[in-house]
Protein backbone atom coordinates (compact mmCIF):
# COMPACT_ATOMS: atom_id res chain seq x y z
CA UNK A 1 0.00 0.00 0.00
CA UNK A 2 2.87 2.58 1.02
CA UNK A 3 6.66 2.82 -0.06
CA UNK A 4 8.75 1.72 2.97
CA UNK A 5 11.04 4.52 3.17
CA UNK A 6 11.61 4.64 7.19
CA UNK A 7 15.02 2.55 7.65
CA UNK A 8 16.08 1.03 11.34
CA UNK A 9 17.20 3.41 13.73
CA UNK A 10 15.24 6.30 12.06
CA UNK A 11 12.04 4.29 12.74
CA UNK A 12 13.34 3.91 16.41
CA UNK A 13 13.28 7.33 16.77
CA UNK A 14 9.88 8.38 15.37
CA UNK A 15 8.69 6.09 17.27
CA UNK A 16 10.35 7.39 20.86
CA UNK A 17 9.78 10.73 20.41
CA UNK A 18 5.87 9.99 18.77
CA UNK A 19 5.38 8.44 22.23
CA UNK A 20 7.37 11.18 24.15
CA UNK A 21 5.42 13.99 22.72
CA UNK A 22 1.76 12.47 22.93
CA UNK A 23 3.22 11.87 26.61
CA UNK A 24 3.88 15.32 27.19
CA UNK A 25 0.35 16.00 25.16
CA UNK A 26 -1.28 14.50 28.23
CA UNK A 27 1.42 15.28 30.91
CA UNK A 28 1.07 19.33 30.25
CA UNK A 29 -2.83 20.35 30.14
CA UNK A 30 -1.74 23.78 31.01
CA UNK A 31 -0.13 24.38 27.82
CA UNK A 32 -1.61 26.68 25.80
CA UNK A 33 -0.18 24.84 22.25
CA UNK A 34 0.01 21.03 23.81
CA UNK A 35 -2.19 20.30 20.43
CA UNK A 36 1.33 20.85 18.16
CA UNK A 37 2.72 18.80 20.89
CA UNK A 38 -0.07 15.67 19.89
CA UNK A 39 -0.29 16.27 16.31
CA UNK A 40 3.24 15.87 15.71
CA UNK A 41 3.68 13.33 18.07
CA UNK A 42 0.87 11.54 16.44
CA UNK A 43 2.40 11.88 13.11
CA UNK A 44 6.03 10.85 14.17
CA UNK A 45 4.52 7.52 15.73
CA UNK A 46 2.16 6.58 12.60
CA UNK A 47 5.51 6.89 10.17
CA UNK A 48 7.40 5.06 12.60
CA UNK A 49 4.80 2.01 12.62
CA UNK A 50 3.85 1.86 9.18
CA UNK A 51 7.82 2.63 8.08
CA UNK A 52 6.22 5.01 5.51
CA UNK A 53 6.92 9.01 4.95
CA UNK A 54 5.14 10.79 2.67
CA UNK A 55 7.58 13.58 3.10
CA UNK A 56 10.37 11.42 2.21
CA UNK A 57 8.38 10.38 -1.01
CA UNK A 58 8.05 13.82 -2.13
CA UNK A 59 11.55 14.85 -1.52
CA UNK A 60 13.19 11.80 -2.76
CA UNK A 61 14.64 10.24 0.78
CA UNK A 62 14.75 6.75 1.86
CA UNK A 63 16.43 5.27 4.74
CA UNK A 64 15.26 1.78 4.50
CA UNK A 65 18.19 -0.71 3.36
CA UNK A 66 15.67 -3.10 1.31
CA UNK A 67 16.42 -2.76 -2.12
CA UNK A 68 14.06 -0.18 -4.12
């Protein structure tokens, strides 16, 4: 369905800091712009589990080792 463009360690971290930022999402309710916080948290976990950018497709990166 998508291009797998998200290599190893690069999916490692979109996932971490997905799960750090919907963390602090929840963790700061005082925060007037906590929503940037979840939306790009949300976004950096998604392309972490499905090992997919669409950024990278436009642009032309890949990280992922499996051959094209």
């Amino acid at each position: 369905m998508f291009k797998t463009n998200v290599g190893g360690a690069d999916r490692v971290l979109r996932i971490v800091l997905g799960i750090a930022l919907i963390a602090a999402f929840f963790a700061l309710p005082e925060l007037g712009w906590r929503w940037v916080l979840g939306l790009v948290g949300a976004v950096a976990l998604i392309t972490g589990l499905f090992r997919s950018c669409p950024l990278y497709s436009l642009i032309g990166v890949n990280t992922c080792p499996l051959k094209k």
